[in-house]
PDB file of N, CA and C in Angstrom:
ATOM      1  N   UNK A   1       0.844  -1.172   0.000  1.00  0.00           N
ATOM      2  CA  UNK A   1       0.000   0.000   0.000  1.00  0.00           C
ATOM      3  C   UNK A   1       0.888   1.232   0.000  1.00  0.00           C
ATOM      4  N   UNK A   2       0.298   2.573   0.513  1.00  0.00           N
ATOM      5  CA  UNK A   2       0.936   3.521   0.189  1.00  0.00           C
ATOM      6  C   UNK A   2       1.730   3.962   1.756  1.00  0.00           C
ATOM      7  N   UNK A   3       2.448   4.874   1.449  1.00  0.00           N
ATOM      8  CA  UNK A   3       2.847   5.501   2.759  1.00  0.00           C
ATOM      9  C   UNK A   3       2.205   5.488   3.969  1.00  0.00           C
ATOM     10  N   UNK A   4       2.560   4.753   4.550  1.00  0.00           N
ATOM     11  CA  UNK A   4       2.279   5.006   6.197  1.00  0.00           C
ATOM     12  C   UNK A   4       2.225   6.014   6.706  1.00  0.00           C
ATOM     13  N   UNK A   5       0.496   5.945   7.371  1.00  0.00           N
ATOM     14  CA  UNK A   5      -0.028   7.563   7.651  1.00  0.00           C
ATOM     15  C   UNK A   5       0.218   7.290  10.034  1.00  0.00           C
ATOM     16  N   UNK A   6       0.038   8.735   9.936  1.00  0.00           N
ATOM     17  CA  UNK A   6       0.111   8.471  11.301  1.00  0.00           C
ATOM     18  C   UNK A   6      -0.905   7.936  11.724  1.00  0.00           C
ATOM     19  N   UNK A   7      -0.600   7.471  13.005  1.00  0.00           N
ATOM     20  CA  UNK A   7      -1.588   6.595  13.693  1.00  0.00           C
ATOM     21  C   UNK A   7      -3.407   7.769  13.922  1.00  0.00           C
ATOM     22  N   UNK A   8      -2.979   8.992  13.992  1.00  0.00           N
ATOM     23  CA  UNK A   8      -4.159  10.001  14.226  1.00  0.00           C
ATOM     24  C   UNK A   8      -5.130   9.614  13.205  1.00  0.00           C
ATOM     25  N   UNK A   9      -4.488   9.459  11.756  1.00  0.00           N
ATOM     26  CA  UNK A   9      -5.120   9.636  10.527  1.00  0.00           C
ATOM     27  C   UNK A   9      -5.732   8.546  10.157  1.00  0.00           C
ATOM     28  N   UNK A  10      -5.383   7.456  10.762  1.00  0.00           N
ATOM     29  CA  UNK A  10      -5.755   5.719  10.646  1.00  0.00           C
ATOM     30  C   UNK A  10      -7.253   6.216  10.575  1.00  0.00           C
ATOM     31  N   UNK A  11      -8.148   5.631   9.446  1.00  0.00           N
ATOM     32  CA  UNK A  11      -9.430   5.215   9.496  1.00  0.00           C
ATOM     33  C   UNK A  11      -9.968   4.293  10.559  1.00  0.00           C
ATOM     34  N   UNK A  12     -11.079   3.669  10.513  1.00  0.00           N
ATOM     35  CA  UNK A  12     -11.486   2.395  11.726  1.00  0.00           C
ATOM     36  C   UNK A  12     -12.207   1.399  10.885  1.00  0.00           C
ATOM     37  N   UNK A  13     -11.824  -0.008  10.219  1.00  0.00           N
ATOM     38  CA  UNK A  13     -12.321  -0.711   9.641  1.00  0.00           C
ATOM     39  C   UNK A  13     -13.445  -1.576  10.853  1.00  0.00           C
ATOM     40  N   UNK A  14     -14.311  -1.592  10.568  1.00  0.00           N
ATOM     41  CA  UNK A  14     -15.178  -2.650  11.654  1.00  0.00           C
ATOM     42  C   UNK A  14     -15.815  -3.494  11.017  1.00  0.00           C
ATOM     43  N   UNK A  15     -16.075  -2.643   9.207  1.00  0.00           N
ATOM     44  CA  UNK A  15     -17.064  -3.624   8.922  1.00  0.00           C
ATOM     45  C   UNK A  15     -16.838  -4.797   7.852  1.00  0.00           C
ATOM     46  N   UNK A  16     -17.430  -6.048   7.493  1.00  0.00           N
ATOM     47  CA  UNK A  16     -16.960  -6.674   7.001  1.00  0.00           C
ATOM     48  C   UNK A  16     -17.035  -6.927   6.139  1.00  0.00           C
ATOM     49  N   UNK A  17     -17.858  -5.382   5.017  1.00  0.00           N
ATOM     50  CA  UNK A  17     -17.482  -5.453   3.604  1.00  0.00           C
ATOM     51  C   UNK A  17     -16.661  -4.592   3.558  1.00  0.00           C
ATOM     52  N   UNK A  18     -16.023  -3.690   4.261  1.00  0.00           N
ATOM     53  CA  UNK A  18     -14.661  -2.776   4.369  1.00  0.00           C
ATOM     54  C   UNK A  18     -13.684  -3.141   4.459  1.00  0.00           C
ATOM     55  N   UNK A  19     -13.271  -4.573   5.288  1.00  0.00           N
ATOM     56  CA  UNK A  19     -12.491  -5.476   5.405  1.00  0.00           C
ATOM     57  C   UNK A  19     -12.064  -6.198   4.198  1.00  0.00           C
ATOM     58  N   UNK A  20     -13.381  -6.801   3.641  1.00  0.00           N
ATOM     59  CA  UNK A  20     -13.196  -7.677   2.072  1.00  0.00           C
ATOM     60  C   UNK A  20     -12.677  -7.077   1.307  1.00  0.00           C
ATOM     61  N   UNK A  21     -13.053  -5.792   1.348  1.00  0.00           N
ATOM     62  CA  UNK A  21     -12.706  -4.993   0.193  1.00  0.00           C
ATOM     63  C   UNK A  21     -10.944  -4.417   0.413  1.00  0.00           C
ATOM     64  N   UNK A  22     -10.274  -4.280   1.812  1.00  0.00           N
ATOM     65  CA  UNK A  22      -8.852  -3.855   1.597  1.00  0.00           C
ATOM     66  C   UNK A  22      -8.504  -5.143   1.550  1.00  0.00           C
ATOM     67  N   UNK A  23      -8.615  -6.449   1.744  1.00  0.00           N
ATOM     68  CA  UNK A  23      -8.545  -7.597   1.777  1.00  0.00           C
ATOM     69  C   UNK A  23      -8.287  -7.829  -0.139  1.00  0.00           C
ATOM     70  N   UNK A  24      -9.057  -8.046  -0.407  1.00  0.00           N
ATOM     71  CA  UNK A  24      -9.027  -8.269  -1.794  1.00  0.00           C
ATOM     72  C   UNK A  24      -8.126  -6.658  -2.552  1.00  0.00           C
ATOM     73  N   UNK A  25      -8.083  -5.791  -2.268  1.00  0.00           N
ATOM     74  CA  UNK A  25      -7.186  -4.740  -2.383  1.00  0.00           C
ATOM     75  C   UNK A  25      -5.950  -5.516  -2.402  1.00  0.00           C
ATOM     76  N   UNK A  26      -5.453  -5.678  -1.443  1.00  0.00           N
ATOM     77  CA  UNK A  26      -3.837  -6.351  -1.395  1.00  0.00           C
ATOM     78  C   UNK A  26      -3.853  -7.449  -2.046  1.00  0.00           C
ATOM     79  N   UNK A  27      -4.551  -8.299  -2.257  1.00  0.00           N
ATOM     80  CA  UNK A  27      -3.993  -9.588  -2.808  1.00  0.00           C
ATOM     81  C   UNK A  27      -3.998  -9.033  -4.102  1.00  0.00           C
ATOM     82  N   UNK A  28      -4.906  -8.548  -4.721  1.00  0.00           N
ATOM     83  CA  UNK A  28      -4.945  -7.928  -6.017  1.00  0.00           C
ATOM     84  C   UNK A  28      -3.614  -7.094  -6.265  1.00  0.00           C
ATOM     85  N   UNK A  29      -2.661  -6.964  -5.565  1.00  0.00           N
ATOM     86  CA  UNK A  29      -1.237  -6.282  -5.343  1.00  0.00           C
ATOM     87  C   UNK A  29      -0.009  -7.205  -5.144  1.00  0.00           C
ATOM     88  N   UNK A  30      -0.625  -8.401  -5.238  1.00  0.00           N
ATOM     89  CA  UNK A  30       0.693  -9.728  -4.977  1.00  0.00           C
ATOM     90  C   UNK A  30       0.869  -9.373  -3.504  1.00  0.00           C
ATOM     91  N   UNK A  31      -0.154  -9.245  -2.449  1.00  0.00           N
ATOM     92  CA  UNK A  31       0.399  -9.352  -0.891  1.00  0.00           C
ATOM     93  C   UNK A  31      -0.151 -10.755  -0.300  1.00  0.00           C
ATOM     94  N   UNK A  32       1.053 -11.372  -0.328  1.00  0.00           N
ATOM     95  CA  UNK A  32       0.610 -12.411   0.360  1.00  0.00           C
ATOM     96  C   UNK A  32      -0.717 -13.077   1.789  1.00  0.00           C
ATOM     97  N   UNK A  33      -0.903 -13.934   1.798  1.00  0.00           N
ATOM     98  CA  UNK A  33      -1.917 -14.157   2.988  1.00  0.00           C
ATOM     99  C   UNK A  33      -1.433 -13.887   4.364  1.00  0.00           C
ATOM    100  N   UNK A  34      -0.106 -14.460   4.179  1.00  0.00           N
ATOM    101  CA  UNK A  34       0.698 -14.445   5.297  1.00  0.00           C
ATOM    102  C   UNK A  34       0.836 -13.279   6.077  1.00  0.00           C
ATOM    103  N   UNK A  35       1.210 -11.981   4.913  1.00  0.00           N
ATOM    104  CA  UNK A  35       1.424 -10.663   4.756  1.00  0.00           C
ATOM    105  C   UNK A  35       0.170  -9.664   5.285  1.00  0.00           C
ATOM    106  N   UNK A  36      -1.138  -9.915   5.033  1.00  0.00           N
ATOM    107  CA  UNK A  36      -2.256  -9.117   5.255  1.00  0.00           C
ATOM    108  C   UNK A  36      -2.907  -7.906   6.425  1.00  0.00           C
ATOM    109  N   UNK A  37      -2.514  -9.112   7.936  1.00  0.00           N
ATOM    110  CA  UNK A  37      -2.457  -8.069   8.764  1.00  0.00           C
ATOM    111  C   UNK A  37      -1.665  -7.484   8.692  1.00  0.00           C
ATOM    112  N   UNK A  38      -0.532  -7.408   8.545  1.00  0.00           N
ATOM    113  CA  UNK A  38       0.688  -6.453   9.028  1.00  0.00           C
ATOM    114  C   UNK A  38       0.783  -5.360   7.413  1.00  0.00           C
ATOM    115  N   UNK A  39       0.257  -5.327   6.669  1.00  0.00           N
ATOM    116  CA  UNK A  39      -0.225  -4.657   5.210  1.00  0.00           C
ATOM    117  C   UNK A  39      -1.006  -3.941   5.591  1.00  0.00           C
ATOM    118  N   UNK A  40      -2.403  -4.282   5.965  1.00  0.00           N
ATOM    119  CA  UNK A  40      -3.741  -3.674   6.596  1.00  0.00           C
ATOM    120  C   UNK A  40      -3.541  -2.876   7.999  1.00  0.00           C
ATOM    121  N   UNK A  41      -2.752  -2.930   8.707  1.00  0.00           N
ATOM    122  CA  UNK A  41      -2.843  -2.292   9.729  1.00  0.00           C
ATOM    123  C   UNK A  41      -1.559  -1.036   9.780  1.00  0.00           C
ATOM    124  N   UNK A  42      -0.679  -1.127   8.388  1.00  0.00           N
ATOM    125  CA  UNK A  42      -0.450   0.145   8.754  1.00  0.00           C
ATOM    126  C   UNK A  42      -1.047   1.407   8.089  1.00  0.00           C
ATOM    127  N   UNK A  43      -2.476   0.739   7.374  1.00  0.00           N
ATOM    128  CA  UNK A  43      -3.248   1.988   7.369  1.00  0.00           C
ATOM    129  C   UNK A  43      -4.254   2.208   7.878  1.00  0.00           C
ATOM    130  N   UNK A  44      -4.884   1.110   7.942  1.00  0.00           N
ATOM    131  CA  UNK A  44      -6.169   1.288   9.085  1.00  0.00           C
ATOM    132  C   UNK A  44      -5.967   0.499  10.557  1.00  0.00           C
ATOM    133  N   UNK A  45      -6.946   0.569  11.320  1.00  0.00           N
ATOM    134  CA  UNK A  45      -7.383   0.330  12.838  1.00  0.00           C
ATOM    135  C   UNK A  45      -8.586  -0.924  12.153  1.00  0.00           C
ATOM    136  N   UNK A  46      -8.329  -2.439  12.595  1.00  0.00           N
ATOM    137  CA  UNK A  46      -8.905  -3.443  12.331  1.00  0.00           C
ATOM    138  C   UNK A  46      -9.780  -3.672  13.178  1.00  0.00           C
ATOM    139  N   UNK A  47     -10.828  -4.164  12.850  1.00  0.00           N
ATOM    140  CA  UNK A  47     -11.079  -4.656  14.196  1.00  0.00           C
ATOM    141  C   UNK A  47     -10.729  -6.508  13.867  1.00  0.00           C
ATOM    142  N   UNK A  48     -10.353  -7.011  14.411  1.00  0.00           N
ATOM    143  CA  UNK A  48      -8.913  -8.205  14.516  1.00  0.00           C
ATOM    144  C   UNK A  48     -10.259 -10.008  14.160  1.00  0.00           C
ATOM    145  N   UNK A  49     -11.563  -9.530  15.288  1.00  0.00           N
ATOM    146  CA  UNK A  49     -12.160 -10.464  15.351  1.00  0.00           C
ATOM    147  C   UNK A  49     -13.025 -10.117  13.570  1.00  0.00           C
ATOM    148  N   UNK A  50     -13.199  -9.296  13.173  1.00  0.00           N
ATOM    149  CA  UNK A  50     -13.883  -9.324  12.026  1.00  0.00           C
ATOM    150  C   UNK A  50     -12.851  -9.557  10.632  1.00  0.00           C
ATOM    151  N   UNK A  51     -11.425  -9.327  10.938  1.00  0.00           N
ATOM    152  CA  UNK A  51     -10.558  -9.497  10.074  1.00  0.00           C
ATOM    153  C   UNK A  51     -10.690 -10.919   9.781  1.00  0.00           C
ATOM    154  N   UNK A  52     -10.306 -11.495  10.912  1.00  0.00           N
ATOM    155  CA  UNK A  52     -10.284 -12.991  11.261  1.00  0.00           C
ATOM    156  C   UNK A  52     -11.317 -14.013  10.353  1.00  0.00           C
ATOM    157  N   UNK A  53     -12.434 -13.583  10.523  1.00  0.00           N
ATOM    158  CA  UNK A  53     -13.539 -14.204  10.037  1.00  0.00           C
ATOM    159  C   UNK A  53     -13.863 -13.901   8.484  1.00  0.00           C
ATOM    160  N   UNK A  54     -13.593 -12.569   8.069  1.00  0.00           N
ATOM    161  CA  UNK A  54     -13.365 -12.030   6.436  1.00  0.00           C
ATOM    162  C   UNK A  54     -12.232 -13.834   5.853  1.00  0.00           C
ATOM    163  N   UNK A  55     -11.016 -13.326   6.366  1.00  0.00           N
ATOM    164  CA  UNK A  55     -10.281 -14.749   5.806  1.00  0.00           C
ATOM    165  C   UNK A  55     -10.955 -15.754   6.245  1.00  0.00           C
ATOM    166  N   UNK A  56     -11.320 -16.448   6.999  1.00  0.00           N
ATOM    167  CA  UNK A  56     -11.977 -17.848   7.495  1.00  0.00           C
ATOM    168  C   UNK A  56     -12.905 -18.208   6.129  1.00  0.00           C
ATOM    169  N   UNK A  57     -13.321 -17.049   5.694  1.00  0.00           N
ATOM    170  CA  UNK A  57     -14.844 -17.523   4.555  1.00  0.00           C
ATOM    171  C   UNK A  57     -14.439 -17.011   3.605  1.00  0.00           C
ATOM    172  N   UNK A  58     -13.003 -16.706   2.991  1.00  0.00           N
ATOM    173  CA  UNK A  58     -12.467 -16.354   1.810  1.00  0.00           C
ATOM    174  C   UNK A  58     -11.348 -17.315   1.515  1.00  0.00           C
TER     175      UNK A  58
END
């Protein structure tokens, strides 16, 4: 993704077509599965249990 914003500026992902959607964002970028949280969280604020479950059913 792009430059790492400060933590102030972080959006708040909660929901779990917001999730799918930076989710499928990165892979569509060659970011691995492995890779995702640590991709996704340095731009947004996850919420971890809805991340979780986005991959479980993808």
């Amino acid at each position: 993704m792009h430059a790492v914003l400060d933590d102030c500026e972080k959006r708040r992902l909660t929901e779990r077509v917001d999730i799918q959607t930076a989710v499928d964002i990165l892979e569509s970028r060659g970011v691995r599965r492995d890779d995702l949280l640590t991709e996704i969280t340095k731009v947004f604020y996850v919420d971890l249990d809805e991340f979780n479950r986005v991959l479980r059913l993808s």
